[in-house]
PDB file of N, CA and C in Angstrom:
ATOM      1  N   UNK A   1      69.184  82.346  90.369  1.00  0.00           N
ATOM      2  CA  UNK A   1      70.406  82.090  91.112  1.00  0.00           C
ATOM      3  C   UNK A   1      71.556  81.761  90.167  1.00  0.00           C
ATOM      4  N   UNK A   2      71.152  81.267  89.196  1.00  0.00           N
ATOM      5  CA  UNK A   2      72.882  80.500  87.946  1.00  0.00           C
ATOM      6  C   UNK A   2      72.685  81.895  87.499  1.00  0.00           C
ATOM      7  N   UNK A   3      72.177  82.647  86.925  1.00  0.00           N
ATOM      8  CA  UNK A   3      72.629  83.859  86.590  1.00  0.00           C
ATOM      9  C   UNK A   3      73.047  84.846  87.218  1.00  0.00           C
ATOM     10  N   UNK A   4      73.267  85.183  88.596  1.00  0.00           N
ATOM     11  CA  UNK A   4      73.861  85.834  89.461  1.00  0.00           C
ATOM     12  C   UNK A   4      75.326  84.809  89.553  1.00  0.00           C
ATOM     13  N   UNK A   5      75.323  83.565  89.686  1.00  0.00           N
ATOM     14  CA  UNK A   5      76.557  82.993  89.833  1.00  0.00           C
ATOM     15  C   UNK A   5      77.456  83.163  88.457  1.00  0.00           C
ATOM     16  N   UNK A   6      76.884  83.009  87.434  1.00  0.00           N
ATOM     17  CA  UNK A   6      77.808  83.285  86.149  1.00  0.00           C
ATOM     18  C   UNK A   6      78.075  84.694  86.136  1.00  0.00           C
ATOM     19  N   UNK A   7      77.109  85.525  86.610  1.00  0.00           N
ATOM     20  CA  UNK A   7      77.507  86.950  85.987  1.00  0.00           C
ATOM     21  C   UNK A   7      78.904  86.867  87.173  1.00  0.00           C
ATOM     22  N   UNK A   8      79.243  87.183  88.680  1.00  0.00           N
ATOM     23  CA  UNK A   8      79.996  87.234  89.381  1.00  0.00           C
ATOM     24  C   UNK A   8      81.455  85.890  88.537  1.00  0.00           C
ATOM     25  N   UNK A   9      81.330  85.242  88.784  1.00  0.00           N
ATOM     26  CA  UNK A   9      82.216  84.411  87.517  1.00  0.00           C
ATOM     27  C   UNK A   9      82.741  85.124  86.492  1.00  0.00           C
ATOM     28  N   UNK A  10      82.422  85.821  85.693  1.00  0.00           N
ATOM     29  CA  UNK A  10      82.294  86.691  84.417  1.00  0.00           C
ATOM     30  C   UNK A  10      83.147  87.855  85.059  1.00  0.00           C
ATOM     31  N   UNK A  11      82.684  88.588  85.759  1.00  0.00           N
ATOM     32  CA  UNK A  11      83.007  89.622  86.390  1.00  0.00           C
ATOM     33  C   UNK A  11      84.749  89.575  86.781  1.00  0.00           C
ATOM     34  N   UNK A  12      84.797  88.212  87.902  1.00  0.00           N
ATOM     35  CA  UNK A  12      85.963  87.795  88.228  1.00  0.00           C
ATOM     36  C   UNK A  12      86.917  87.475  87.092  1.00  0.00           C
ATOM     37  N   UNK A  13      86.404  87.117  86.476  1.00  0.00           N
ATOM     38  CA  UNK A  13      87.738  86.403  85.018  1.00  0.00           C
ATOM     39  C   UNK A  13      87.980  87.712  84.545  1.00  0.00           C
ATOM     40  N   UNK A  14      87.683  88.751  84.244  1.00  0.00           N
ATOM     41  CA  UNK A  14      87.905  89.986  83.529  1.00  0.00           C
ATOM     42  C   UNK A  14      88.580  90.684  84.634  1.00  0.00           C
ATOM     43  N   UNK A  15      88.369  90.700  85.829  1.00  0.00           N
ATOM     44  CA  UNK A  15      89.313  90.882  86.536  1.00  0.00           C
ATOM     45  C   UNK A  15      90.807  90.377  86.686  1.00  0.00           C
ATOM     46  N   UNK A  16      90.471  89.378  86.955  1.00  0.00           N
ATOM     47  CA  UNK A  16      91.658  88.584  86.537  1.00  0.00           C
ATOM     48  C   UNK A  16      92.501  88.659  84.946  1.00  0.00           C
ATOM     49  N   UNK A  17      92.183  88.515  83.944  1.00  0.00           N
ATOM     50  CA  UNK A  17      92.845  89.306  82.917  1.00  0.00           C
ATOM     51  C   UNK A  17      93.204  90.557  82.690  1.00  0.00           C
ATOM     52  N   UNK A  18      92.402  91.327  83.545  1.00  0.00           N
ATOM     53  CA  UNK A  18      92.854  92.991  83.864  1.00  0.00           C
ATOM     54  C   UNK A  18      94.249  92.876  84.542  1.00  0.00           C
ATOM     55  N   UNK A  19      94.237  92.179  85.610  1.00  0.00           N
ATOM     56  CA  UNK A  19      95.522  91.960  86.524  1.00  0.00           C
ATOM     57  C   UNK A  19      96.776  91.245  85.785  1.00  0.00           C
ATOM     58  N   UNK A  20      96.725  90.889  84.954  1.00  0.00           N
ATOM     59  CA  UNK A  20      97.910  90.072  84.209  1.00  0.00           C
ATOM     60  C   UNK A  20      97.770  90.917  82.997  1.00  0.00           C
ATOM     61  N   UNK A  21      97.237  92.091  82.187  1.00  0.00           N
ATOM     62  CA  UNK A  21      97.407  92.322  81.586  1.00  0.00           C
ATOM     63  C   UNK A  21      98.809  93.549  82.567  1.00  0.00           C
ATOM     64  N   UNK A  22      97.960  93.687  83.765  1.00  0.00           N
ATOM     65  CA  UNK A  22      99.100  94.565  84.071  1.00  0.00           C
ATOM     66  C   UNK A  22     100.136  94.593  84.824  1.00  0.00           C
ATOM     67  N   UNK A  23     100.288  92.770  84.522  1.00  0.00           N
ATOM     68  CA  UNK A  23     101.940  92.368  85.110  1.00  0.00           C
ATOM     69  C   UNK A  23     101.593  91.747  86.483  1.00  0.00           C
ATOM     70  N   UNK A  24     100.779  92.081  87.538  1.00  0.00           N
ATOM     71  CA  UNK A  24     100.831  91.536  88.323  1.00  0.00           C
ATOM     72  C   UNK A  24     100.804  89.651  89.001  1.00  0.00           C
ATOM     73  N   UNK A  25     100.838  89.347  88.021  1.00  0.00           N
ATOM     74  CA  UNK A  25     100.734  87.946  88.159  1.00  0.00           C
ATOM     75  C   UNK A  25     102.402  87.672  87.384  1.00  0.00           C
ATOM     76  N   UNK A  26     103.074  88.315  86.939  1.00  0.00           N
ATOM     77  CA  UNK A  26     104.782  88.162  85.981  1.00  0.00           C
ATOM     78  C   UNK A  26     105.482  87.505  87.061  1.00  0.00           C
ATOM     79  N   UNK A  27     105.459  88.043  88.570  1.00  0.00           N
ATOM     80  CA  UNK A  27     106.795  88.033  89.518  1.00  0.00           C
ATOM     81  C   UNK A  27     105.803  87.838  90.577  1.00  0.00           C
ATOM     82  N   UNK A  28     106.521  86.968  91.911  1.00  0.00           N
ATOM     83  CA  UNK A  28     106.022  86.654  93.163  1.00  0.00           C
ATOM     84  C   UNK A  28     105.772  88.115  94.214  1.00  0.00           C
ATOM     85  N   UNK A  29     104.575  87.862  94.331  1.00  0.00           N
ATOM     86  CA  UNK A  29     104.304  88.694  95.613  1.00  0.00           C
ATOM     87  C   UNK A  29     105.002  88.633  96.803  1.00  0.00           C
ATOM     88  N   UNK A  30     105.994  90.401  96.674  1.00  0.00           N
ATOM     89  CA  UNK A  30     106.713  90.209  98.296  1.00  0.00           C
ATOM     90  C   UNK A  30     106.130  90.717  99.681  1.00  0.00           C
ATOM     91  N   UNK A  31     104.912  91.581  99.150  1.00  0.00           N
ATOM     92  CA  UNK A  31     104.637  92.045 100.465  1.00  0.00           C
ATOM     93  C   UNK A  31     103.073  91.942 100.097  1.00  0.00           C
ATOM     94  N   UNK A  32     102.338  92.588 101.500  1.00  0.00           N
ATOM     95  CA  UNK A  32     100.810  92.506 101.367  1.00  0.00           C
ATOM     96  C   UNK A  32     100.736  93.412 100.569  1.00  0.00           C
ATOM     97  N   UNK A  33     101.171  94.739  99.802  1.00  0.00           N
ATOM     98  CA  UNK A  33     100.391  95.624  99.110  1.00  0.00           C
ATOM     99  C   UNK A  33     100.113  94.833  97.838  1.00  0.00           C
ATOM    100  N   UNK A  34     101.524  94.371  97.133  1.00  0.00           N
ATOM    101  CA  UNK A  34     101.360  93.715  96.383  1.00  0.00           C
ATOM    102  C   UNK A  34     100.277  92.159  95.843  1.00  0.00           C
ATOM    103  N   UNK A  35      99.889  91.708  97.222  1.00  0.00           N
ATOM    104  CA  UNK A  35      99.142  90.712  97.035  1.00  0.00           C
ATOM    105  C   UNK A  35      97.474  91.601  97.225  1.00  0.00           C
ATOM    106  N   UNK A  36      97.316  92.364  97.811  1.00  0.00           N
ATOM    107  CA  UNK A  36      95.899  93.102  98.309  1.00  0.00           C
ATOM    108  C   UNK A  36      96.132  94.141  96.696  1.00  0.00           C
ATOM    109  N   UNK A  37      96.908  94.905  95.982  1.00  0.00           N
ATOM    110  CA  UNK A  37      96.565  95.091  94.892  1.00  0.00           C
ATOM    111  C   UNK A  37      95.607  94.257  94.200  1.00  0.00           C
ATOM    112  N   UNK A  38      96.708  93.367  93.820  1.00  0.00           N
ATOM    113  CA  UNK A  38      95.920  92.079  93.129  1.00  0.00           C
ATOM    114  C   UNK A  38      94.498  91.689  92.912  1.00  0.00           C
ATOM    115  N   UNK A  39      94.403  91.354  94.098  1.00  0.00           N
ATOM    116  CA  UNK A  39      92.893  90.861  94.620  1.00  0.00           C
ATOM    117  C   UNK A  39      92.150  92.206  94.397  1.00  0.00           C
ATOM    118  N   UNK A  40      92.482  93.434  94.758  1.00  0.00           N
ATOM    119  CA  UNK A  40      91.323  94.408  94.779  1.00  0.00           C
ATOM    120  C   UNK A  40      91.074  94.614  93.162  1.00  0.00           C
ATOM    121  N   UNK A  41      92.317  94.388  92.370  1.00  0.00           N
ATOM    122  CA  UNK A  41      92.615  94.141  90.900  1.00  0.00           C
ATOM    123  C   UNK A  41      90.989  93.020  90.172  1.00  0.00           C
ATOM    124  N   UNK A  42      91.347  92.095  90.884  1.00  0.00           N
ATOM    125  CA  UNK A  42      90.001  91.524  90.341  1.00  0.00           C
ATOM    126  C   UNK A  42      89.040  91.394  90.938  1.00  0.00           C
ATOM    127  N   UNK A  43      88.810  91.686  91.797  1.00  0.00           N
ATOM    128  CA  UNK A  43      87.366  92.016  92.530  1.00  0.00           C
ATOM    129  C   UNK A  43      86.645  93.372  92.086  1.00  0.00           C
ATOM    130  N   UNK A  44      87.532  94.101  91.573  1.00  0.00           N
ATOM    131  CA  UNK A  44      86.907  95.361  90.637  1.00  0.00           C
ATOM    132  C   UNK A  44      86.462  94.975  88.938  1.00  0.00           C
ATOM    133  N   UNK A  45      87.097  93.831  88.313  1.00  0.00           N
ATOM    134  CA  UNK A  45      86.307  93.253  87.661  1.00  0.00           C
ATOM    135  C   UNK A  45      86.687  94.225  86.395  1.00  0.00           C
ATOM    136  N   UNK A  46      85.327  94.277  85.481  1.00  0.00           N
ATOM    137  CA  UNK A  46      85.398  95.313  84.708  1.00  0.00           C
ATOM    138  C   UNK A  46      85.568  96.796  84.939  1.00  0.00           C
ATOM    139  N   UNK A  47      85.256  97.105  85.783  1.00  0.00           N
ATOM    140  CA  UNK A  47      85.591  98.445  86.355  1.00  0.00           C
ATOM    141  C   UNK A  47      87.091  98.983  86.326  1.00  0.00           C
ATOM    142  N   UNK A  48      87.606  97.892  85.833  1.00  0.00           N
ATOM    143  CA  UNK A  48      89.396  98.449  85.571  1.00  0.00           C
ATOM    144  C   UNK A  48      89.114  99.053  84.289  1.00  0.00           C
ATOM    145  N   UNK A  49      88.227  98.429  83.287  1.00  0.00           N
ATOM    146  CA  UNK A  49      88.689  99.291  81.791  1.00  0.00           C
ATOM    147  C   UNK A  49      87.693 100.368  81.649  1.00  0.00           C
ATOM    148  N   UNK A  50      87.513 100.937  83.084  1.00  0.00           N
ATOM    149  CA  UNK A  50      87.146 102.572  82.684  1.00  0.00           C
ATOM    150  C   UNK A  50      87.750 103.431  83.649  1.00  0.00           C
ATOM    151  N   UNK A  51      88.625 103.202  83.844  1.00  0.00           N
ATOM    152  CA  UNK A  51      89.625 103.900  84.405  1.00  0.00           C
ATOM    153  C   UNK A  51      89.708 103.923  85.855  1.00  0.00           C
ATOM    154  N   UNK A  52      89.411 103.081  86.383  1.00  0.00           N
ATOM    155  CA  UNK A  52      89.378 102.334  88.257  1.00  0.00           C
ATOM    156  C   UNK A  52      90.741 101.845  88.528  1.00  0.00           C
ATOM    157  N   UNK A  53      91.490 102.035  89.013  1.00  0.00           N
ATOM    158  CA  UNK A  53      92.950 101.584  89.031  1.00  0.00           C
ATOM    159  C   UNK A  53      93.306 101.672  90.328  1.00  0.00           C
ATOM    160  N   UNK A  54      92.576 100.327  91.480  1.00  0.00           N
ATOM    161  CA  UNK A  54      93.155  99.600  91.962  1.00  0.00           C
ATOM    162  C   UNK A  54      94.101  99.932  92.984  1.00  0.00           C
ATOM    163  N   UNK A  55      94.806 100.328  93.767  1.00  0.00           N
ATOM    164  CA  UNK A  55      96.447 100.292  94.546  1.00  0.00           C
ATOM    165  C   UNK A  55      96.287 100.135  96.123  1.00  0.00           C
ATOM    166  N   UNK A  56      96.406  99.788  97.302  1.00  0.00           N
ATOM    167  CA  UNK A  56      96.339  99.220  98.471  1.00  0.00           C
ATOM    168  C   UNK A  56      97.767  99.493  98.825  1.00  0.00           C
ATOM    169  N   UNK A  57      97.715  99.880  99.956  1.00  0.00           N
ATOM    170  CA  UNK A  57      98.922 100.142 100.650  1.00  0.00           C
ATOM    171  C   UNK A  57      98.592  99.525 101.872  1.00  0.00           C
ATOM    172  N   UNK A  58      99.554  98.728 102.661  1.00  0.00           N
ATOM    173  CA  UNK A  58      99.428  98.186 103.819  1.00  0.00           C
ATOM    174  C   UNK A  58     100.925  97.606 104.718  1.00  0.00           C
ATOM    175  N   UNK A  59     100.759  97.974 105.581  1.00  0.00           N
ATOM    176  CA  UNK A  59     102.136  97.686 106.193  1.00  0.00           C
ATOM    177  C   UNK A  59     101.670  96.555 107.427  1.00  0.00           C
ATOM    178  N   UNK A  60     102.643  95.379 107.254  1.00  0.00           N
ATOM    179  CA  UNK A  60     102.117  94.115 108.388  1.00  0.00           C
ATOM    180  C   UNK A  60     103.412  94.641 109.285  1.00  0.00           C
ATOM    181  N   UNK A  61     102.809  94.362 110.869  1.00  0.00           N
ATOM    182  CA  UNK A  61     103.670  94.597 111.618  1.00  0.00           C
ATOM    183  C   UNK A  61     104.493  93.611 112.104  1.00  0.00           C
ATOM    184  N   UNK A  62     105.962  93.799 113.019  1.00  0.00           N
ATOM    185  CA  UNK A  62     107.218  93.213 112.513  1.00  0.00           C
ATOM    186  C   UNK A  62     106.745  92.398 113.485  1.00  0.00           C
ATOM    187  N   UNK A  63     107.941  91.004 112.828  1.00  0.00           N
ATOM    188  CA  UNK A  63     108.153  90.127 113.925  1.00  0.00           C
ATOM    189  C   UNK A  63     108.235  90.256 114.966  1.00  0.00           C
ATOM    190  N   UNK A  64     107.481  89.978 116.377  1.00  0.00           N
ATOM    191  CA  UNK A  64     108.430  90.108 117.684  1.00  0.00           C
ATOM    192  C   UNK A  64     109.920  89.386 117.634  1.00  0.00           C
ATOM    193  N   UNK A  65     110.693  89.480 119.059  1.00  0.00           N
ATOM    194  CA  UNK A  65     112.158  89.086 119.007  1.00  0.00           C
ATOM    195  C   UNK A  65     112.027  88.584 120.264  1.00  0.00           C
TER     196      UNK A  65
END
């Protein structure tokens, strides 16, 4: 079980340095694509440095009035 929890740990941090290597953490998230990039950014983990690249498109629907 600690070695399934470190490897996922491991996994995540390299994700996470994948994502700031590529700016996404520089400037505030304005919309959901930008925040669901992100996250899919490090939940792919190492799989970014073989050429997995990440992008989410999503549109939230408008305020009512």
């Amino acid at each position: 079980m600690r070695i399934g929890a470190v490897v996922i740990i491991v996994w995540l941090i390299i994700g996470a340095l994948a994502a700031g290597q590529r700016g996404y953490f520089a400037n505030d998230a304005d919309n959901c694509a930008e925040v669901s990039t992100t996250a899919v950014t490090i939940v792919a983990g190492p799989l970014n440095y073989v050429g997995l690249n990440p992008k989410l498109n999503c549109e939230a629907p408008e305020p009512s009035k």
